[in-house]
C-alpha atoms as a PDB file:
ATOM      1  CA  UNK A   1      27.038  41.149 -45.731  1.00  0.00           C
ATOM      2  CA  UNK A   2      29.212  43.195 -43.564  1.00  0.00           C
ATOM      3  CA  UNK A   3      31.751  41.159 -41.140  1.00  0.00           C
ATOM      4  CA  UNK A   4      31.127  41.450 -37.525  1.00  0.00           C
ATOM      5  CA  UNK A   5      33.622  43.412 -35.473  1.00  0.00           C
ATOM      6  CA  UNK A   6      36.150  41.287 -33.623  1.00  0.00           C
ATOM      7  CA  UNK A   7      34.998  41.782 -30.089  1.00  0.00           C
ATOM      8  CA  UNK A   8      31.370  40.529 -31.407  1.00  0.00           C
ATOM      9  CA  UNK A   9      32.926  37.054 -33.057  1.00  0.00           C
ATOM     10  CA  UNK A  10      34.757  36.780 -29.858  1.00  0.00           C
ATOM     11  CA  UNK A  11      31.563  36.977 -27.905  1.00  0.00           C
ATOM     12  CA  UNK A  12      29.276  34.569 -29.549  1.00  0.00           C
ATOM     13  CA  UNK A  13      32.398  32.207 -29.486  1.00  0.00           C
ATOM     14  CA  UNK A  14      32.785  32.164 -25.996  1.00  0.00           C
ATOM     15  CA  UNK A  15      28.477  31.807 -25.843  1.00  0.00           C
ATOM     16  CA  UNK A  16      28.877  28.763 -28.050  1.00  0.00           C
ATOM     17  CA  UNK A  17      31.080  27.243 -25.764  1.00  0.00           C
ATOM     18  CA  UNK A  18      29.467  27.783 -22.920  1.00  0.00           C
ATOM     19  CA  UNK A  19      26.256  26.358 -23.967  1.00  0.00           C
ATOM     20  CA  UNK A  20      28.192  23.370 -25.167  1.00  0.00           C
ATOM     21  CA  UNK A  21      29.770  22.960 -21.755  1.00  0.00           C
ATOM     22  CA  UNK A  22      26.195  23.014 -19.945  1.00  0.00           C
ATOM     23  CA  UNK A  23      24.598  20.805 -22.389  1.00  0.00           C
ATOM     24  CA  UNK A  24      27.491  18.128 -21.734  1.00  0.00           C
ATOM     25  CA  UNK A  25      26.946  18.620 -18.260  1.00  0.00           C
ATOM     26  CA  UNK A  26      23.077  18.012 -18.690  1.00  0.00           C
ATOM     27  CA  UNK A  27      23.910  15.026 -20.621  1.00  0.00           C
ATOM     28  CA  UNK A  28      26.539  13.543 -18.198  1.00  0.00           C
ATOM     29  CA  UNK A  29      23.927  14.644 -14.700  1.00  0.00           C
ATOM     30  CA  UNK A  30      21.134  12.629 -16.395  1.00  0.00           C
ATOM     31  CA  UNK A  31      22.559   9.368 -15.768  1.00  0.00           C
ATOM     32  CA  UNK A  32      24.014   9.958 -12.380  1.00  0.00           C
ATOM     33  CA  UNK A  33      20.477  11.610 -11.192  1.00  0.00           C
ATOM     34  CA  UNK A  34      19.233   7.826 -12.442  1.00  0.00           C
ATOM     35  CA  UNK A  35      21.749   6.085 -10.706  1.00  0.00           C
ATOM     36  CA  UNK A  36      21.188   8.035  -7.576  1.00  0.00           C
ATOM     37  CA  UNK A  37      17.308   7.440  -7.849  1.00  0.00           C
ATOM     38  CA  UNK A  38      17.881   3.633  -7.900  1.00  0.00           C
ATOM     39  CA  UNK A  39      20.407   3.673  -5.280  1.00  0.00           C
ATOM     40  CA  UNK A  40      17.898   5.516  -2.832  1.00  0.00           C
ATOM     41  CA  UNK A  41      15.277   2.887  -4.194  1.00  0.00           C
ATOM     42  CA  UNK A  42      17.133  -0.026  -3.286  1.00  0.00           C
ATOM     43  CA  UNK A  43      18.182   1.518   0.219  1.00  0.00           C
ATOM     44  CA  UNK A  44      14.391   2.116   1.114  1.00  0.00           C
ATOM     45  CA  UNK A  45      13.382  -1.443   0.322  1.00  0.00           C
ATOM     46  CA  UNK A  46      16.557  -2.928   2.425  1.00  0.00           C
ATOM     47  CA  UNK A  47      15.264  -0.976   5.144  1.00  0.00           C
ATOM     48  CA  UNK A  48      11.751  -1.754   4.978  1.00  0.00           C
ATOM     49  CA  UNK A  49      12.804  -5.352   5.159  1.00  0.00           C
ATOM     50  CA  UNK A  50      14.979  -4.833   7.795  1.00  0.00           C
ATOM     51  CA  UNK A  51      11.914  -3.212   9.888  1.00  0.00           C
ATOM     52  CA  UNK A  52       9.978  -6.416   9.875  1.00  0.00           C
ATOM     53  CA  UNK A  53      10.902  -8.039  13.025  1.00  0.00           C
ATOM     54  CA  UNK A  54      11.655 -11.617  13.458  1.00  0.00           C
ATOM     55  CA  UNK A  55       8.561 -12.614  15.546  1.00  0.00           C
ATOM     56  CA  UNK A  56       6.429 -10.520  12.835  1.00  0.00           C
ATOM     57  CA  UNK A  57       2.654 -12.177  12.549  1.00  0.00           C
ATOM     58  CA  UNK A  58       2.354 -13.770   8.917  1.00  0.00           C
ATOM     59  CA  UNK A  59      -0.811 -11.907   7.745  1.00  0.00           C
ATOM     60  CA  UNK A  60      -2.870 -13.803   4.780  1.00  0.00           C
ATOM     61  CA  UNK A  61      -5.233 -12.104   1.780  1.00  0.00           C
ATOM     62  CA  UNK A  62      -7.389 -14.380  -0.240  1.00  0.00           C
ATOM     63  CA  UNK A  63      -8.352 -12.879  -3.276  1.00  0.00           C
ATOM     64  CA  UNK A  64      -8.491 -13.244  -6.681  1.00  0.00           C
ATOM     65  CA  UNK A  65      -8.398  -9.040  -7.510  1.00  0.00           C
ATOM     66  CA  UNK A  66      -4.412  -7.936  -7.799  1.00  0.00           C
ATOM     67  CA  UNK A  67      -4.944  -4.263  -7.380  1.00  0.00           C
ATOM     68  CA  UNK A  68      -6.924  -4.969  -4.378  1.00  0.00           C
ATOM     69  CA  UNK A  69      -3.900  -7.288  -3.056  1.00  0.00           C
ATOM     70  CA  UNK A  70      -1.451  -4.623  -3.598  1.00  0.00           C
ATOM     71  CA  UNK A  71      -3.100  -2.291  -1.607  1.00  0.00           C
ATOM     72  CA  UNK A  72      -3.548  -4.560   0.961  1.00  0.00           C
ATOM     73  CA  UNK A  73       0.119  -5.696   0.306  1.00  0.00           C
ATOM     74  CA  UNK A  74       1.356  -2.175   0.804  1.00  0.00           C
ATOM     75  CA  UNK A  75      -0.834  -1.510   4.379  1.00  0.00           C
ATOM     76  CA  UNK A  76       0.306  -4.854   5.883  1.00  0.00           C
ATOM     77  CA  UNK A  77       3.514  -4.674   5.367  1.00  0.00           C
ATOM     78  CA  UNK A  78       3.675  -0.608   6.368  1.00  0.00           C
ATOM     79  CA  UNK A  79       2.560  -2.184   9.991  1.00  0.00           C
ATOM     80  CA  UNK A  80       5.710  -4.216  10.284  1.00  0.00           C
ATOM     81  CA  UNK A  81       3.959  -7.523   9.714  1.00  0.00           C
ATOM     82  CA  UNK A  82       4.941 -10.218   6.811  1.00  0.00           C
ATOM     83  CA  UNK A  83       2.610 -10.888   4.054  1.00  0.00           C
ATOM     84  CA  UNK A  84       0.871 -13.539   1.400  1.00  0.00           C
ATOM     85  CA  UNK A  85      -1.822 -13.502  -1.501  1.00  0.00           C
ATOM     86  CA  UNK A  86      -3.618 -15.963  -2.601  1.00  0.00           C
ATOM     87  CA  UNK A  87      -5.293 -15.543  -5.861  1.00  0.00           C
ATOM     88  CA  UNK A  88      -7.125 -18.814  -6.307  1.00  0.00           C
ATOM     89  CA  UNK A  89      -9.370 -19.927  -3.556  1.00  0.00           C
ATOM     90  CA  UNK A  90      -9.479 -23.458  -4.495  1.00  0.00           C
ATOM     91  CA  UNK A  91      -5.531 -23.768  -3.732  1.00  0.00           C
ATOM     92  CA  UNK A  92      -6.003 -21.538  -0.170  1.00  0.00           C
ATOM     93  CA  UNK A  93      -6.420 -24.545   1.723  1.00  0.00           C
ATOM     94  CA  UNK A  94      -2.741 -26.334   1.206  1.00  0.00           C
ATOM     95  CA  UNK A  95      -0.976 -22.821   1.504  1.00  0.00           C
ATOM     96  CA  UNK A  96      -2.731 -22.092   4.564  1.00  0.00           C
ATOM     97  CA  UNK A  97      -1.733 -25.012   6.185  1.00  0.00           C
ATOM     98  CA  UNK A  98       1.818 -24.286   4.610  1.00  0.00           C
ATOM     99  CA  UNK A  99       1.901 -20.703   5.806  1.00  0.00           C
ATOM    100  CA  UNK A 100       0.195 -20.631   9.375  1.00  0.00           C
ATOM    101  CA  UNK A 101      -1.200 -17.405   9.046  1.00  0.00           C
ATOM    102  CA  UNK A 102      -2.167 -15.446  12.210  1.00  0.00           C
ATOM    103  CA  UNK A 103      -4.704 -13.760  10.333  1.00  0.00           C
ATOM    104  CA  UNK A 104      -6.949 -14.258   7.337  1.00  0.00           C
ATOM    105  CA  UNK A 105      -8.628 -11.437   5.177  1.00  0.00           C
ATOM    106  CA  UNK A 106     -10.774 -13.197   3.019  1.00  0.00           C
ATOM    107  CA  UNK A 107     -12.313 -11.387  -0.140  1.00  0.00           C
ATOM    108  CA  UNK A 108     -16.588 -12.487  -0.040  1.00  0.00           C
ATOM    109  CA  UNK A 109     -16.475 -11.966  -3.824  1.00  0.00           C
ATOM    110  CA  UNK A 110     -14.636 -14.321  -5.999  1.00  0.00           C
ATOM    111  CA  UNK A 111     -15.235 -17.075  -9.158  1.00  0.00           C
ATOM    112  CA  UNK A 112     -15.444 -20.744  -8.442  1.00  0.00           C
ATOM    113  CA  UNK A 113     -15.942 -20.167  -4.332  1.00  0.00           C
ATOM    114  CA  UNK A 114     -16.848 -17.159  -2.475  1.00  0.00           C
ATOM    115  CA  UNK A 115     -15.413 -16.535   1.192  1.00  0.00           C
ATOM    116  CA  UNK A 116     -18.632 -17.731   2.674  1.00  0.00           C
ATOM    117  CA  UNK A 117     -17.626 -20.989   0.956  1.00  0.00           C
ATOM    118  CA  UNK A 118     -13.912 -20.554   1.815  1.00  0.00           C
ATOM    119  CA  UNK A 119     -14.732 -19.440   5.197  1.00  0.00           C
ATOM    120  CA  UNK A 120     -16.499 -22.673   5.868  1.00  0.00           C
ATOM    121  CA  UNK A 121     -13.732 -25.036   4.516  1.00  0.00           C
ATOM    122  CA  UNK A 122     -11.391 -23.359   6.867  1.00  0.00           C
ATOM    123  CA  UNK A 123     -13.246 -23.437   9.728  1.00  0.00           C
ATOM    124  CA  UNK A 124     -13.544 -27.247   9.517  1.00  0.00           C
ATOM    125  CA  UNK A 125      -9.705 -27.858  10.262  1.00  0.00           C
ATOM    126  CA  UNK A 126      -8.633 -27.915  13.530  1.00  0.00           C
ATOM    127  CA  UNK A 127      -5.663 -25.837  12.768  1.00  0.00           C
ATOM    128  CA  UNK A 128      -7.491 -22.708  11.969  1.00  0.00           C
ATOM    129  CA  UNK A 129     -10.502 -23.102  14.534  1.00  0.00           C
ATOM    130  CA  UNK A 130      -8.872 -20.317  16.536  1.00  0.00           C
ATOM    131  CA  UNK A 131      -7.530 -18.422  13.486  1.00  0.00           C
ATOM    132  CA  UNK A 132      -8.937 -14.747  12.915  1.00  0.00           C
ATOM    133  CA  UNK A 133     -11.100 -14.874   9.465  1.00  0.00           C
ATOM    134  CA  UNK A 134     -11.506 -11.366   8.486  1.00  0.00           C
ATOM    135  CA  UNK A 135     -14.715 -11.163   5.211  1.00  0.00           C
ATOM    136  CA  UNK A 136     -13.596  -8.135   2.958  1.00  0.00           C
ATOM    137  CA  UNK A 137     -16.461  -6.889   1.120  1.00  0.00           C
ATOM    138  CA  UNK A 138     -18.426  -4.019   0.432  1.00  0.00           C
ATOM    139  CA  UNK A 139     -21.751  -5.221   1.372  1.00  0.00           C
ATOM    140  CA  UNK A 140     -21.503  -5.244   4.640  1.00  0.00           C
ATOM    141  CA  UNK A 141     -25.367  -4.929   5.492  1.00  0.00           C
ATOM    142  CA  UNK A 142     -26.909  -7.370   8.457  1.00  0.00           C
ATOM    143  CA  UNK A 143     -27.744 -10.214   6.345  1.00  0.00           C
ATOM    144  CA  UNK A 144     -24.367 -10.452   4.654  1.00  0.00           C
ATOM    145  CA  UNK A 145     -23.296 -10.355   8.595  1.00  0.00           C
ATOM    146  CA  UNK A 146     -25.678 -12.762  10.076  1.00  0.00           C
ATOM    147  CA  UNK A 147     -24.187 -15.220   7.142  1.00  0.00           C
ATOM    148  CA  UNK A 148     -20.393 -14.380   7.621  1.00  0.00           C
ATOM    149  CA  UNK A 149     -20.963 -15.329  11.362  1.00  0.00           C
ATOM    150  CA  UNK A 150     -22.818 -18.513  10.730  1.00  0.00           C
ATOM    151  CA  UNK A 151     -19.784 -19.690   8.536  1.00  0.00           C
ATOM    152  CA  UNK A 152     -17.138 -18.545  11.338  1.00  0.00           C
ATOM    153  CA  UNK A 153     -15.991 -15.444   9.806  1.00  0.00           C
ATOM    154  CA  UNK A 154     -14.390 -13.300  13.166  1.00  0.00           C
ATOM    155  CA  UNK A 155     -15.709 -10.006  11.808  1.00  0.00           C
ATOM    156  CA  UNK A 156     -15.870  -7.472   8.694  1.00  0.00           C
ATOM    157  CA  UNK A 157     -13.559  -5.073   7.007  1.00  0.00           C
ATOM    158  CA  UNK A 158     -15.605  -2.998   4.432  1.00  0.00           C
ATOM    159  CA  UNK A 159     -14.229  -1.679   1.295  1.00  0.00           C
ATOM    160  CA  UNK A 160     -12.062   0.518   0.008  1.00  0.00           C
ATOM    161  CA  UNK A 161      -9.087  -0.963   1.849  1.00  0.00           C
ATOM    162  CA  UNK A 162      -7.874   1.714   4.115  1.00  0.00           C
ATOM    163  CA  UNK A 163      -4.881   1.392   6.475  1.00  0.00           C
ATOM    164  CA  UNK A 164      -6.722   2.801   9.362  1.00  0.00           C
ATOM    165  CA  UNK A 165      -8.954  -0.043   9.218  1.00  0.00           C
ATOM    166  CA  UNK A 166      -6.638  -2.909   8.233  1.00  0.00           C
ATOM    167  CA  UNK A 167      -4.710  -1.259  11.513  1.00  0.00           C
ATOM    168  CA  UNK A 168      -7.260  -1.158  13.697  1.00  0.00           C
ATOM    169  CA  UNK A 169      -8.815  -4.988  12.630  1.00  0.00           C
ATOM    170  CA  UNK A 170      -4.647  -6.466  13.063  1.00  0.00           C
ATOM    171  CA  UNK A 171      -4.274  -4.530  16.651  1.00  0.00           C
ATOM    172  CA  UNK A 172      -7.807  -6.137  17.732  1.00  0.00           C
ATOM    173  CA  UNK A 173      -7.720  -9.743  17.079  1.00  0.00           C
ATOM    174  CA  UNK A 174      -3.496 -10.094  16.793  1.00  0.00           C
ATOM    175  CA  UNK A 175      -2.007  -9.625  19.980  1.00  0.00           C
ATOM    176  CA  UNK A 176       1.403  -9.650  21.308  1.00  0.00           C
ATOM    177  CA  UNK A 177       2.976  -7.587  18.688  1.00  0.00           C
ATOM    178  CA  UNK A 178       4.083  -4.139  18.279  1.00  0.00           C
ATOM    179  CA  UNK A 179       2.829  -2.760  14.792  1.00  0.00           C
ATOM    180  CA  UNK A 180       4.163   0.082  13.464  1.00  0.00           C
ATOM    181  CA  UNK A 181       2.153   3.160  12.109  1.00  0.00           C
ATOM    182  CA  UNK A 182       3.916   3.545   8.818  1.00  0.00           C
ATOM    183  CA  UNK A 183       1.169   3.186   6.552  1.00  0.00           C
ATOM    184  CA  UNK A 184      -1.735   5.081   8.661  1.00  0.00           C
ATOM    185  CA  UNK A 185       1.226   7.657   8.709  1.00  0.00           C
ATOM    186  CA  UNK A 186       1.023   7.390   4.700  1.00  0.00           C
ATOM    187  CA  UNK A 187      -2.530   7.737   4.516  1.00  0.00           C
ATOM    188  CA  UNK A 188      -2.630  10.655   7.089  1.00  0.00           C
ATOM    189  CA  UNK A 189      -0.269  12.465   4.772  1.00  0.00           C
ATOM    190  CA  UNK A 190      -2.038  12.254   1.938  1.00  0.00           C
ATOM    191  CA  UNK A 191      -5.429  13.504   3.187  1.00  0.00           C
ATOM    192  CA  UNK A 192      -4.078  16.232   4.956  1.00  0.00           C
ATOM    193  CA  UNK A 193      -3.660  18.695   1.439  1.00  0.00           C
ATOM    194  CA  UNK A 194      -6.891  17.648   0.564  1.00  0.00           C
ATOM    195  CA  UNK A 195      -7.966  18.703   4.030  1.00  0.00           C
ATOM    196  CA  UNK A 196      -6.074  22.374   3.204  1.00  0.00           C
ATOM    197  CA  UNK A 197      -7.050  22.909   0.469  1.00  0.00           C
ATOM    198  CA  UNK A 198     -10.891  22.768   1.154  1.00  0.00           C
ATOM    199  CA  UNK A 199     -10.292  24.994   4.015  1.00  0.00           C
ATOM    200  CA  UNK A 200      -9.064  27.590   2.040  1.00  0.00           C
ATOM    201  CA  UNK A 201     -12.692  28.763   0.064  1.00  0.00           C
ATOM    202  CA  UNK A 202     -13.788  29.016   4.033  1.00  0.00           C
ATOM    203  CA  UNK A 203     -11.233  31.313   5.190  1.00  0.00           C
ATOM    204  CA  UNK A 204     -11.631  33.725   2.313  1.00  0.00           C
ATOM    205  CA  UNK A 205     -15.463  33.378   2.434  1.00  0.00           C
ATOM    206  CA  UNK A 206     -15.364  34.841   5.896  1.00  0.00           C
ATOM    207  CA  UNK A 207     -12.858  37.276   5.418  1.00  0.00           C
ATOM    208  CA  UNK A 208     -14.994  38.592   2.632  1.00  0.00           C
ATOM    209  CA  UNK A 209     -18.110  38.225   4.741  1.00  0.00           C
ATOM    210  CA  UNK A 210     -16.068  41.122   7.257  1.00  0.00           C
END
C-alpha cells in the first residue's frame, strides 16, 4: 500500500482530534444539561409552594382511584389552594375531622362504601353540615341527582376531571379567596394546537374551493 502524502496524515490527525475534543465535550455537557434540568425542577416546585397563600382553602378528594387523584391533585393545587386524598372511605371520617376541609369532592364509585354512603355519614356531623360535598361521577343523569341531593351532596362534577370545571365548582361554593388560573391556563394551552391543527384541512379546503 502506498503511504499517504504528509499534508494528508497531517489532516486526518488534526480530524481525529477534533472529533475527540467534541465527543469529550458531549460527554462532559451531558451531566451538566442533567444537573441544570433538576435545578430548574426543584426551583418550579419551591415556587409553586410559595404561590399557595397562607389563608389558602384546604380542598379534600375522596377516592380510592390514584390517577384520578393526581389529576385532581394537579388542578387544585394549579388554583392556589392546598390539597388531600383520601383513598379509603372507611378512614374519611377521622381525617376529615382532622383536616377541616372547605370543600369535599367525593368519588360516587368506590369498594366497601360509595359517596352516597359517605355522603350520608358526613352529613350527620355537625361539623360538616355547612361543608360543600361535591359527588364526582360520570353518571350524572336525574336519578343519580335526585339521590345525591337526598343524601346532602351540594352538587355534581361529571367526569373526566377538567380544570375548568373543578375551577368553576371551587369559585361557586368557596368564597373569600382569590384562586389563581394556573391550571385552566394549562388546559387552555394544550387544546389550543389541537384547535390549529383542525383548522388547517378548512383553510386549504376553501382555498382550493377558489
Amino acid at each position: 500500500m502506498t503511504p499517504l502524502p504528509l499534508w494528508e496524515r497531517q489532516i486526518k490527525a488534526s480530524q481525529i482530534k477534533v472529533n475527540q475534543t467534541e465527543s469529550g465535550n458531549a460527554l462532559r455537557a451531558q451531566p451538566q444539561a442533567e444537573v441544570a434540568s433538576t435545578v430548574q425542577s426543584v426551583r418550579k416546585e419551591k415556587n409553586r409552594k410559595e404561590k399557595i397563600k397562607s389563608n389558602a382553602p384546604t380542598i379534600v378528594y375522596i377516592d380510592d382511584s390514584p390517577l384520578d387523584s393526581r389529576v385532581m391533585s394537579g388542578l387544585v393545587r394549579g388554583l392556589g389552594c392546598r390539597y388531600t386524598s383520601i383513598a379509603a372511605p372507611i378512614q374519611a371520617l377521622p381525617m376529615l375531622l382532622e383536616i377541616k376541609p372547605a370543600l369535599i369532592f367525593l368519588d360516587l364509585v368506590m369498594p366497601v362504601a360509595n359517596g352516597y354512603e359517605v355522603c350520608s355519614q358526613i352529613r350527620r356531623l355537625s361539623a360538616f353540615k355547612e361543608t360543600p360535598v361535591i359527588i364526582v361521577t360520570s353518571n350524572d343523569g336525574v336519578a343519580d341527582r335526585v339521590r345525591a341531593r337526598l343524601v346532602g351532596a351540594s352538587g355534581f362534577l361529571g367526569k373526566p376531571i377538567r380544570a375548568k370545571k373543578v375551577a368553576k365548582v371551587l369559585k361557586k361554593h368557596v368564597s373569600g379567596f382569590e384562586f389563581d388560573s394556573l391550571a385552566e391556563k394549562r388546559e387552555r394551552r394544550s387544546v389550543a394546537p389541537a384547535n390549529v391543527q383542525s383548522a388547517i384541512p378548512k383553510k386549504r379546503g376553501a382555498l382550493l374551493s377558489k
